[in-house]
Protein backbone atom coordinates (compact mmCIF):
# COMPACT_ATOMS: atom_id res chain seq x y z
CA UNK A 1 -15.00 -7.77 -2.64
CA UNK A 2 -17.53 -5.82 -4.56
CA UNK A 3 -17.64 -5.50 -8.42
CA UNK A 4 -15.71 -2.48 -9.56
CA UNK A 5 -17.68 0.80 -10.62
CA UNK A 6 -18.82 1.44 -13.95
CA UNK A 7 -19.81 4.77 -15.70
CA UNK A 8 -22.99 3.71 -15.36
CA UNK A 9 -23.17 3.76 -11.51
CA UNK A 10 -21.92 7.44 -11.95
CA UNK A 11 -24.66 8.33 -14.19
CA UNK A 12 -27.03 7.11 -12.00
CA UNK A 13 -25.87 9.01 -8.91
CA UNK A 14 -25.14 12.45 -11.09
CA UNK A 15 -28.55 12.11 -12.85
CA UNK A 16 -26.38 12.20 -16.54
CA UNK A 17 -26.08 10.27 -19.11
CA UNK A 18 -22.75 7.97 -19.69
CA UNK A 19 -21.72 10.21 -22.49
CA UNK A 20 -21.81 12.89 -20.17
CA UNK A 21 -19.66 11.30 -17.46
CA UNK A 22 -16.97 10.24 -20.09
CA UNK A 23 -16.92 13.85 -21.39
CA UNK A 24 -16.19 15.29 -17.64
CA UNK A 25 -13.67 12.73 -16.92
CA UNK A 26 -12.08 13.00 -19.62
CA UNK A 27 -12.32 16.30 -19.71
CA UNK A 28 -13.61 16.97 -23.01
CA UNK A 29 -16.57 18.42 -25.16
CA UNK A 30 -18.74 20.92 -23.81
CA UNK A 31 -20.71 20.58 -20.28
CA UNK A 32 -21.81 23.12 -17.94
CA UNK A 33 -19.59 23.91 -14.63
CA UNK A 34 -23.28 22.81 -12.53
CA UNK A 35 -23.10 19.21 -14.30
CA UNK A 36 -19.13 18.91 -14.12
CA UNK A 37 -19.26 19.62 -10.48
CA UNK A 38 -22.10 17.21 -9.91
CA UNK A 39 -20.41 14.64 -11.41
CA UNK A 40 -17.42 15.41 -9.96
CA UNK A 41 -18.65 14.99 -6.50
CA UNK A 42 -20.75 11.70 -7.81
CA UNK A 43 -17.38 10.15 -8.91
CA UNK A 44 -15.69 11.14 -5.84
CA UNK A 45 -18.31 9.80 -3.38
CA UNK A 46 -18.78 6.67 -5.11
CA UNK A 47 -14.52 5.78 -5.43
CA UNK A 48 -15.40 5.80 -8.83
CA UNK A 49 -11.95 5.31 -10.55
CA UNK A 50 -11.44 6.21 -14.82
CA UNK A 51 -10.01 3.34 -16.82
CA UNK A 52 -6.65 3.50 -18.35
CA UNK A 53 -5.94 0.66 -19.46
CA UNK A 54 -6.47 0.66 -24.02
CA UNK A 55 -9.61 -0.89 -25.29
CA UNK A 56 -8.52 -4.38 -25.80
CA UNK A 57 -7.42 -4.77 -22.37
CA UNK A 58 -10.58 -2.76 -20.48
CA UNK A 59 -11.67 -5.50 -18.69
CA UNK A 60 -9.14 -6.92 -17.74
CA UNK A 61 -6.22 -6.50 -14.73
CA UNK A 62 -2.64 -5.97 -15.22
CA UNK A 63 0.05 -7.92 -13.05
CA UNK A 64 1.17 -4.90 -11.04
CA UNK A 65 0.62 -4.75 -7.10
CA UNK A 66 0.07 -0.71 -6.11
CA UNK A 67 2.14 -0.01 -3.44
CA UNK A 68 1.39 2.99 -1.20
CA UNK A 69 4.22 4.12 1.58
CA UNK A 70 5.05 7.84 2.91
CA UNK A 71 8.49 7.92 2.32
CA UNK A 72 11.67 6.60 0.97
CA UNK A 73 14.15 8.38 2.87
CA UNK A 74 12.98 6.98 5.87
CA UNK A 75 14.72 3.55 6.57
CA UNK A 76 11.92 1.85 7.72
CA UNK A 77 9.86 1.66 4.49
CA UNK A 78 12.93 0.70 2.11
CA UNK A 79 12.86 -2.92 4.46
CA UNK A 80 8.95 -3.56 3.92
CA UNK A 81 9.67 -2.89 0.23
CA UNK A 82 12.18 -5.71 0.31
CA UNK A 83 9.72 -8.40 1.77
CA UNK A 84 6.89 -7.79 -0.50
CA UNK A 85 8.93 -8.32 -3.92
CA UNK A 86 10.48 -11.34 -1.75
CA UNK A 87 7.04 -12.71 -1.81
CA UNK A 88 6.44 -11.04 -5.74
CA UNK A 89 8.87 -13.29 -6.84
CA UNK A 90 7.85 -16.30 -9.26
CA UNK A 91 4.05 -15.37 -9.24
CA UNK A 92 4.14 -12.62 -12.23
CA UNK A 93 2.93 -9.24 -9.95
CA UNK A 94 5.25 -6.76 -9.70
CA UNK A 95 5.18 -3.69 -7.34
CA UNK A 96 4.89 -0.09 -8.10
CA UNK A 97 5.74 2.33 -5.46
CA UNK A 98 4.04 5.73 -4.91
CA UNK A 99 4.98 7.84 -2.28
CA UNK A 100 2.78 10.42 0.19
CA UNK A 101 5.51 12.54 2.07
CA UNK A 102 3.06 11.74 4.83
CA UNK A 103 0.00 13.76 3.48
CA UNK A 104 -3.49 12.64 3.16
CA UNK A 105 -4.21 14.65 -0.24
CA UNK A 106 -1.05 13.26 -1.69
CA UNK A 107 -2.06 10.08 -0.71
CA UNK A 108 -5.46 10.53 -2.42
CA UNK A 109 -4.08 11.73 -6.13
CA UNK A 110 -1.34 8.24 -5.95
CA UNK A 111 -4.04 5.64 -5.42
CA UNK A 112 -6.25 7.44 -8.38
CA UNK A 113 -3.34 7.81 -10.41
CA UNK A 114 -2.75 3.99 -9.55
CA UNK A 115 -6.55 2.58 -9.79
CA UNK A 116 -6.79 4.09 -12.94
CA UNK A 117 -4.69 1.64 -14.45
CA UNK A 118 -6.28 -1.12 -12.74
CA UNK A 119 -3.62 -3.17 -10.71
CA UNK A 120 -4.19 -6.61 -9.43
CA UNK A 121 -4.02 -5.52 -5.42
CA UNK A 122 -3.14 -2.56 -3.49
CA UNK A 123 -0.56 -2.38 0.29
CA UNK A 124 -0.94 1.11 1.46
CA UNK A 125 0.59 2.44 4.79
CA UNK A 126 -1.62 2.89 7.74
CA UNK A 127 -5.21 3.17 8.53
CA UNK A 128 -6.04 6.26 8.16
CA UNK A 129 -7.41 7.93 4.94
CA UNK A 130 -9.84 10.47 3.49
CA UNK A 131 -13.10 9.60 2.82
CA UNK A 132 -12.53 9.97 -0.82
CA UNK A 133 -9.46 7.41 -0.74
CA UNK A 134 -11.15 4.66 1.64
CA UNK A 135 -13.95 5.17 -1.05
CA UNK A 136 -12.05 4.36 -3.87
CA UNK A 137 -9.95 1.50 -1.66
CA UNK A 138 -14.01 -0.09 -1.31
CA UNK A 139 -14.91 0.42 -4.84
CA UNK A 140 -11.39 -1.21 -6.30
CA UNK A 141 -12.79 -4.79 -6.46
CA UNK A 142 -9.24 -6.02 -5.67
CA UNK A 143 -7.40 -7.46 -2.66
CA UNK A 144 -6.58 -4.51 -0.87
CA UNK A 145 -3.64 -4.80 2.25
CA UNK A 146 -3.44 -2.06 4.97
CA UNK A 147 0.25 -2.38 6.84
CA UNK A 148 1.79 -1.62 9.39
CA UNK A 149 -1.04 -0.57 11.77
CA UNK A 150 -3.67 -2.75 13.37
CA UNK A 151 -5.35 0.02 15.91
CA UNK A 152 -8.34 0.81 13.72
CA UNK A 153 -11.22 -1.02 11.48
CA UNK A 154 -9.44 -2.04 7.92
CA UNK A 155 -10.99 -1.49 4.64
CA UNK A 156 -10.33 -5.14 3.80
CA UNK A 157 -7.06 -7.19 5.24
CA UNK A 158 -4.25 -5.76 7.74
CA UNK A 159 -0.88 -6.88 8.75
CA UNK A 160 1.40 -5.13 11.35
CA UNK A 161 1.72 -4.22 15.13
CA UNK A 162 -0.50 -2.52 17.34
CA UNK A 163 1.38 0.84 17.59
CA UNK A 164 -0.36 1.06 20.93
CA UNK A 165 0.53 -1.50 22.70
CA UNK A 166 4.06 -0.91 21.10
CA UNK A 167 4.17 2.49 23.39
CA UNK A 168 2.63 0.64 26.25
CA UNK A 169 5.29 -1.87 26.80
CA UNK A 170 7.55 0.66 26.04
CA UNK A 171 6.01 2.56 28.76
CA UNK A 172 6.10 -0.22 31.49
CA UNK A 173 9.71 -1.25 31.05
CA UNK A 174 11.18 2.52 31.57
CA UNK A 175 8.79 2.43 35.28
CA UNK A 176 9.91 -0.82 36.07
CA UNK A 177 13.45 0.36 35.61
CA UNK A 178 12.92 3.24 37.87
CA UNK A 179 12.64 6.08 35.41
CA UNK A 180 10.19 9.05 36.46
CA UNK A 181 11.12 12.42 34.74
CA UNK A 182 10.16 11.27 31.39
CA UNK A 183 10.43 13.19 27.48
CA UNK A 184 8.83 12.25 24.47
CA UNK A 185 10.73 13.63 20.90
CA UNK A 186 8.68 13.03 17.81
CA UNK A 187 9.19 14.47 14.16
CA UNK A 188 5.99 14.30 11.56
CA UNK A 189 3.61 15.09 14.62
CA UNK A 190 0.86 14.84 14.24
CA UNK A 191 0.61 13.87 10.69
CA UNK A 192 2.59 9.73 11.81
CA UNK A 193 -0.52 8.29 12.88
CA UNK A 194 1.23 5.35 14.19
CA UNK A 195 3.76 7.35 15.99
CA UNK A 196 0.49 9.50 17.30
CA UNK A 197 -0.80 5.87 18.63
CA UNK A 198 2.45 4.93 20.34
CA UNK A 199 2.40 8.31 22.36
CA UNK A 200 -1.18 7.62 23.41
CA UNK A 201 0.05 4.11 24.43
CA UNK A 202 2.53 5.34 26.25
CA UNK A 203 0.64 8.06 28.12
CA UNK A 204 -1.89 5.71 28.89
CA UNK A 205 0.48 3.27 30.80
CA UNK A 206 2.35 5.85 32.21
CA UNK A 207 -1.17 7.65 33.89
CA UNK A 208 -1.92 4.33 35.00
CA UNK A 209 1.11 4.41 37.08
CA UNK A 210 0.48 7.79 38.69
CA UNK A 211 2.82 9.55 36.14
CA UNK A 212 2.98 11.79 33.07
CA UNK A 213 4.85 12.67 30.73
CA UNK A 214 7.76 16.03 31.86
CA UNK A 215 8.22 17.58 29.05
CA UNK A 216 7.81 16.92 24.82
CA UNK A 217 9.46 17.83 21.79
CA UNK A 218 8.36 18.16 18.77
CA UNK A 219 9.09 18.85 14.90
CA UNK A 220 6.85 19.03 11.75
CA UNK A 221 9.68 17.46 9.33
CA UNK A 222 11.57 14.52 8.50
CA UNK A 223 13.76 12.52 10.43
CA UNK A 224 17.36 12.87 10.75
CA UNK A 225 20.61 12.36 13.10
CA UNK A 226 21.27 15.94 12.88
CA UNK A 227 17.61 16.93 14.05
CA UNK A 228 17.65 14.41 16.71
CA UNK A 229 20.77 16.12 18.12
CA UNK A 230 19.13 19.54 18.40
CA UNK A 231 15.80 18.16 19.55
CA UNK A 232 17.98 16.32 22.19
CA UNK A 233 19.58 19.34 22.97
CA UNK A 234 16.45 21.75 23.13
CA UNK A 235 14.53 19.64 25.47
CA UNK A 236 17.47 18.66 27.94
CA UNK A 237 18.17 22.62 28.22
CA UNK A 238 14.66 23.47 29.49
CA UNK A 239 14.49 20.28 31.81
CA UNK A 240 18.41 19.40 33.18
CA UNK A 241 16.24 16.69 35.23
CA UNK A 242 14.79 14.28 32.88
CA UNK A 243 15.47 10.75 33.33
CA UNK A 244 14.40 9.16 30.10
CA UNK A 245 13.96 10.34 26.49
CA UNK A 246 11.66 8.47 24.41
CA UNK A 247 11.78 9.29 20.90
CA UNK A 248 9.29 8.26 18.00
CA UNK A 249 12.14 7.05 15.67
CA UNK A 250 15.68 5.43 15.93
CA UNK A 251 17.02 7.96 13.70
CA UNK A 252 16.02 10.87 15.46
CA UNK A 253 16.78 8.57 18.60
CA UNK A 254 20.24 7.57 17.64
CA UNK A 255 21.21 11.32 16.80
CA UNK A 256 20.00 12.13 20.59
CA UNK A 257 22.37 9.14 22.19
CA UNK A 258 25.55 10.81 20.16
CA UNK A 259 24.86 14.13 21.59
CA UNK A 260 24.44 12.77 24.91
CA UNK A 261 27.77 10.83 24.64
CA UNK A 262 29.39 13.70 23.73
CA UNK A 263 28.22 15.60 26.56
CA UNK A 264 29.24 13.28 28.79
CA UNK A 265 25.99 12.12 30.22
CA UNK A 266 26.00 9.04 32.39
CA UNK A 267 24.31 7.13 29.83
CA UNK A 268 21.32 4.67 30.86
CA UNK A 269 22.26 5.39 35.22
CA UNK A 270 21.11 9.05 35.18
CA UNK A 271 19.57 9.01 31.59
CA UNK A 272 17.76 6.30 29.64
CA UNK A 273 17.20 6.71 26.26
CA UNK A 274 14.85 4.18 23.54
CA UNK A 275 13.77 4.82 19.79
CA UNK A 276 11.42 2.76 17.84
CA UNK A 277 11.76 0.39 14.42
CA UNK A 278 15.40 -1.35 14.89
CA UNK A 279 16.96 -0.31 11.82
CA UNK A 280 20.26 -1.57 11.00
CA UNK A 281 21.80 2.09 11.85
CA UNK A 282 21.58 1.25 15.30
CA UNK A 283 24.41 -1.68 14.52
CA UNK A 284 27.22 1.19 14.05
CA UNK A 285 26.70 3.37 17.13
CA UNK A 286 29.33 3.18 20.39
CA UNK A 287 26.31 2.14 22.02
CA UNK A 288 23.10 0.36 21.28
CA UNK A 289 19.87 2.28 21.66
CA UNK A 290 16.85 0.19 22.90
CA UNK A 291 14.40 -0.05 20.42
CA UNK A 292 11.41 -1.90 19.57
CA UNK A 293 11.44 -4.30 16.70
CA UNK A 294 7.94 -3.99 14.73
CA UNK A 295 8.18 -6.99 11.81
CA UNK A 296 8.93 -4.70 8.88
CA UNK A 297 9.94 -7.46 6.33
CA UNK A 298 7.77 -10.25 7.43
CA UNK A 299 4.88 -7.58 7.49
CA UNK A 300 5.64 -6.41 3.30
CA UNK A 301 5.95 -10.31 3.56
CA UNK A 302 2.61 -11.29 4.44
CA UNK A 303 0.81 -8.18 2.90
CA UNK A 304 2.25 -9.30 -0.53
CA UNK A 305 1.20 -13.46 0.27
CA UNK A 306 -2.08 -11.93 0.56
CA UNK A 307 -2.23 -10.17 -2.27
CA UNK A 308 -0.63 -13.00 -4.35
CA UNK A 309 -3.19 -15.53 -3.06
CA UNK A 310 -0.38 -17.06 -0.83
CA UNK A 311 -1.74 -16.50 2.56
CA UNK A 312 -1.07 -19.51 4.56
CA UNK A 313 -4.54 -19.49 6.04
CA UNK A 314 -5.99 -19.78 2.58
CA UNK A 315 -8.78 -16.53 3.20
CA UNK A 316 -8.91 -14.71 0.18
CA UNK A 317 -9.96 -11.19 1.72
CA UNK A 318 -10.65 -9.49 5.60
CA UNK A 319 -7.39 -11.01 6.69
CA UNK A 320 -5.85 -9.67 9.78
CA UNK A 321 -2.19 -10.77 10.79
CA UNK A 322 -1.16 -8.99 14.35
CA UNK A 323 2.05 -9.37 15.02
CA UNK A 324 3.84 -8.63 18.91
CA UNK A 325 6.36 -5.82 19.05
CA UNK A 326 9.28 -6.58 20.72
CA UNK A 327 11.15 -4.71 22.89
CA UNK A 328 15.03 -4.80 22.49
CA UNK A 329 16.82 -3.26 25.44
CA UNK A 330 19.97 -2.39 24.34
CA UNK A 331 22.41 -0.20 26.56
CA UNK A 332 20.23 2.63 27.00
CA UNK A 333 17.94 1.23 29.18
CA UNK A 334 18.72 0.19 32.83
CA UNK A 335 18.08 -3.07 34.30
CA UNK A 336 14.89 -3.12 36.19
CA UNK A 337 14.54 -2.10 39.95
CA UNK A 338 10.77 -3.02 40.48
């Protein structure tokens, strides 16, 4: 890891003096908007993060572990949370949580707000950022942890699933079982890059076998039983001849299998149905949903050993931990007929 930035390295690339930095970052004393901006955009290429932390403490690190998910209503997240203060416990960090809602500028203003206060490590959600935030991830000088997503090039270590090959096997088991007429129901499209992944995963195996996908669904909000119901609804009304729904959640998933139940639909033999995450919903429903298990603890687990210095394999840094999804057929899913 690379020392962190100083005001110095700002000056430098603005052409200012340090004075002048502090004064625009702070947003004091009198400069003119052609030197604010140029600093601005200095501090903002560089990752160039302000110091909170009070004098007597400046150069030093506090024991709290940033971490960075998009949501808390979701069900997945709340499990990852549990296995990184699993691993917290007994070595002084704690976590602090900031949340995105699933946007990339949102994103960007929680890990300033965070950096400026200098935390010991950072666990952020996915791969994906804006130049400004993968910036700022470079310039941190601290262990930084990418989760839950191994399909791209990590700013330092990653731990999680390859969301493609997740929709892949996915993919392969409903053509092995005989399923042709396929949907695909995903909420937070486009904006879930892993849920993007496992749809190009999952195209990709299915064109491989001479098929493609019937017919999609999609919505730009937040998952829920209720919306998986109507999204259920909506695409079985244009196409009475699907086969198999595959939906980019088990919540929106196990709201679709409860509408189709209550229609009466022969329920996998004429329509197969699968979700993605296993979350403990999927325990209370008439019938279980296949799924794909994706390591959520162990992942907030192993992101958190890392941080903590734990790792098993003793790197300190550029750690990568791929873990296999696993596909949990359930009652939705027929059994294969070649």
């Amino acid at each position: 890891m690379r020392r962190s930035l100083t005001l110095r390295d700002v000056a430098e690339a603005a052409g200012v003096s340090e004075m002048t930095i502090s004064r625009v970052l702070r947003n004091r004393g009198d400069v003119s908007p052609d030197t604010r901006a140029r600093v601005l955009e200095a501090a903002r290429k560089l990752g160039y993060v302000p110091n909170k932390i009070a004098g007597g403490l400046a150069s030093q690190r506090v024991n709290l572990v940033a971490v960075i998910i998009p949501s808390l209503s979701n069900m997945v997240f709340p499990e990852v949370l549990s296995g990184i203060s699993e691993a917290l416990e007994d070595t002084g960090l704690q976590p602090v949580v900031g949340v995105t809602n699933y946007s990339a500028s949102r994103e960007e203003a929680v890990l300033y707000e965070m950096l400026s206060w200098r935390p010991s490590g950072v666990i952020l959600a996915g791969l994906e950022h804006t130049e400004a935030c993968a910036a700022m991830l470079r310039a941190a000088g601290i262990p930084i942890v990418e989760i839950m997503d191994v399909d791209g090039t990590p700013i330092d270590s990653v731990v999680g699933i390859s969301h493609r090959r997740a929709g892949r096997e996915m993919a392969e088991a409903i053509i092995a079982a005989g399923y042709r007429r396929i949907g695909f129901l995903g909420t937070k499209m486009p904006d879930d890059h892993r849920a993007r992944k496992r749809l190009e995963g999952f195209q990709a195996a299915l064109a491989e076998a001479g098929l493609e996908l019937a017919d999609t669904e999609f919505y730009g909000g937040g998952s829920a039983l209720r919306k998986g119901r109507e999204m259920t609804e909506a695409i079985l009304g244009r196409n009475r001849d699907l086969d198999f729904l595959y939906y980019s959640n088990d919540m929106i998933g196990a709201g679709g299998l409860l509408y189709c139940l209550e229609q009466g639909l022969d329920v996998p033999g004429a329509l197969g149905l699968a979700g993605f995450n296993n979350v403990d919903l999927l325990d209370g429903l008439p019938v279980r949903l296949a799924t794909m298990d994706a390591r959520r603890r162990e992942t907030g687990r192993r992101a958190a050993e890392i941080i903590a210095g734990k790792s098993p394999s003793g790197l300190v840094g550029g750690e990568r931990i791929e873990f296999a999804p696993t596909l949990l057929r359930g009652d939705t899913v027929r059994e294969g007929s070649g």
